[in-house]
C-alpha atoms as a PDB file:
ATOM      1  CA  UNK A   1      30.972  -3.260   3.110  1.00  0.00           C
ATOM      2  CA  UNK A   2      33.423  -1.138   1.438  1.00  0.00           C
ATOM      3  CA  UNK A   3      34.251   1.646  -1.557  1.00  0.00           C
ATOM      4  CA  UNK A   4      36.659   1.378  -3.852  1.00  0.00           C
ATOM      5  CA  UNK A   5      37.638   3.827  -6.798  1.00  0.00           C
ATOM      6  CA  UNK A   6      38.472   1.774  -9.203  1.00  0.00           C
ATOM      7  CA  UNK A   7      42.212   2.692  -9.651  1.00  0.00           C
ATOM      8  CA  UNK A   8      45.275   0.694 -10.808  1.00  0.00           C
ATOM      9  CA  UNK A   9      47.680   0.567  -7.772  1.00  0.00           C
ATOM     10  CA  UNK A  10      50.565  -1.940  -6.132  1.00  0.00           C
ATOM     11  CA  UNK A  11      50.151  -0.006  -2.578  1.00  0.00           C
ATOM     12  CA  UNK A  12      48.526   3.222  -1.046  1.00  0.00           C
ATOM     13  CA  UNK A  13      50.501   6.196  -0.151  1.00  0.00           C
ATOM     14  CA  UNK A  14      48.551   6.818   2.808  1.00  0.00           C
ATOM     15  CA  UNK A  15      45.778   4.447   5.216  1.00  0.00           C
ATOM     16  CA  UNK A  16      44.005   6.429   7.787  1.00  0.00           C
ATOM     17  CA  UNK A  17      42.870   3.004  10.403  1.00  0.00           C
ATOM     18  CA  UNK A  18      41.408   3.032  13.796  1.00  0.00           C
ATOM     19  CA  UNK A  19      38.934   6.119  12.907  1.00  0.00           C
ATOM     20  CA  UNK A  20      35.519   7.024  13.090  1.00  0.00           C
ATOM     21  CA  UNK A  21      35.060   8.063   9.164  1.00  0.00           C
ATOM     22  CA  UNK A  22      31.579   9.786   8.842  1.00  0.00           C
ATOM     23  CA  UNK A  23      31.119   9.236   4.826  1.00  0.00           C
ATOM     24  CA  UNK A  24      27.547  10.869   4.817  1.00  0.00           C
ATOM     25  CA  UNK A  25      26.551   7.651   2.377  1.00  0.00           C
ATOM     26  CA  UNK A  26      23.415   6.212   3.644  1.00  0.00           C
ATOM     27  CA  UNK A  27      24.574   2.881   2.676  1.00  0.00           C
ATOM     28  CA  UNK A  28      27.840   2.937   4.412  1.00  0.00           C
ATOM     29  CA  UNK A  29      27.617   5.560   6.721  1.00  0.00           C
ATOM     30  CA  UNK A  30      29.967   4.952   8.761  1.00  0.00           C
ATOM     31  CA  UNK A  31      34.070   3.216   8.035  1.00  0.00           C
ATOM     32  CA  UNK A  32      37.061   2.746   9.625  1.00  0.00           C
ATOM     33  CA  UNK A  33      39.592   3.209   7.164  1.00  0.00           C
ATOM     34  CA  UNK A  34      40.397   5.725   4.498  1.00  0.00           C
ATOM     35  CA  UNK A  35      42.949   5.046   2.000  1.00  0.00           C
ATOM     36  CA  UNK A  36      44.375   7.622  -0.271  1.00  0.00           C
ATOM     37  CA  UNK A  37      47.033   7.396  -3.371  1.00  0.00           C
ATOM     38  CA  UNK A  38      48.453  10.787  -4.482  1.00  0.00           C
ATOM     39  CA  UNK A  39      45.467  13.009  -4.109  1.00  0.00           C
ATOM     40  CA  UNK A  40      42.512  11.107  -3.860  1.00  0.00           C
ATOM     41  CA  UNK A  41      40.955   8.671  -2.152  1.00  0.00           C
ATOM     42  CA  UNK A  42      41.278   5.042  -2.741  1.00  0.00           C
ATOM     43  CA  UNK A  43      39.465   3.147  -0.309  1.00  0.00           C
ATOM     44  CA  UNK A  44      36.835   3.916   2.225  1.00  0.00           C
ATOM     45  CA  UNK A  45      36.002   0.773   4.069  1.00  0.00           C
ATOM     46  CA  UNK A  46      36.951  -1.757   6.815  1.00  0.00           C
ATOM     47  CA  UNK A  47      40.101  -1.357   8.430  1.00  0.00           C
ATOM     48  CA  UNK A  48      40.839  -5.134   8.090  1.00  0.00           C
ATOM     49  CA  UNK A  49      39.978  -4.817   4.271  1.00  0.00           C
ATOM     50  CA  UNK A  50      41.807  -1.988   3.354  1.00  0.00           C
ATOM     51  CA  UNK A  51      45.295  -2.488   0.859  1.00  0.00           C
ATOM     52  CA  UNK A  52      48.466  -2.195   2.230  1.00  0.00           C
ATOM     53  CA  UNK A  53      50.112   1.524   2.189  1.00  0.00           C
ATOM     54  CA  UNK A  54      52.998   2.911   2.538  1.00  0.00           C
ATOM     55  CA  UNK A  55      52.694   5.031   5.903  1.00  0.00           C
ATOM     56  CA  UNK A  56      49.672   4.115   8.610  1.00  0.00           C
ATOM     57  CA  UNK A  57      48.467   6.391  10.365  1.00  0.00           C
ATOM     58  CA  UNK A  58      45.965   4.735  13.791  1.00  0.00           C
ATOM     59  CA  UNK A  59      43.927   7.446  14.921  1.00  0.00           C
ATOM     60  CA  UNK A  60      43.016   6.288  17.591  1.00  0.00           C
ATOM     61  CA  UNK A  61      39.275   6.391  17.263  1.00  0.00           C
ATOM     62  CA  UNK A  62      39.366  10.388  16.041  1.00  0.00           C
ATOM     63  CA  UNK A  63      36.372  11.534  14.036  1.00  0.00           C
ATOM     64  CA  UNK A  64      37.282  11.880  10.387  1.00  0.00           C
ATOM     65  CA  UNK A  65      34.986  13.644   7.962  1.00  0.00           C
ATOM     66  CA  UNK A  66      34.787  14.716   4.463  1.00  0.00           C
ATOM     67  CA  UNK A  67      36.035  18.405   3.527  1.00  0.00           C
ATOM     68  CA  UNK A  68      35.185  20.718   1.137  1.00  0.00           C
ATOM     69  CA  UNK A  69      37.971  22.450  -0.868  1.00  0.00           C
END
């Protein structure tokens, strides 16, 4: 299962891949990917789902969670 914002886009500027992503949404609590385009986040899902982007970044199975700004 995945999120998607629905935004118009050719290609990401960023995919986060080979994380732990804690979303804190009970149906998907957990993802692999995160996908952002300028400043926000595009994609939230499987890594083998997730668009193509720009720059890749494999984390190596680091923890990534959400931030409050």
């Amino acid at each position: 299962m995945q999120r998607r914002i629905e935004m118009e886009f050719d290609m990401l500027d960023l995919l986060l891949t080979d994380a732990r992503v804690r979303t804190f949404d009970s149906a998907q609590p957990w993802a692999e990917a995160v996908g952002i385009l300028g400043d926000r986040i595009a994609f939230v899902g499987r890594a083998d789902e997730a668009p193509a982007a720009r720059e890749t970044r494999h984390l190596e199975g680091r923890l990534v969670t959400p931030g409050i700004i």
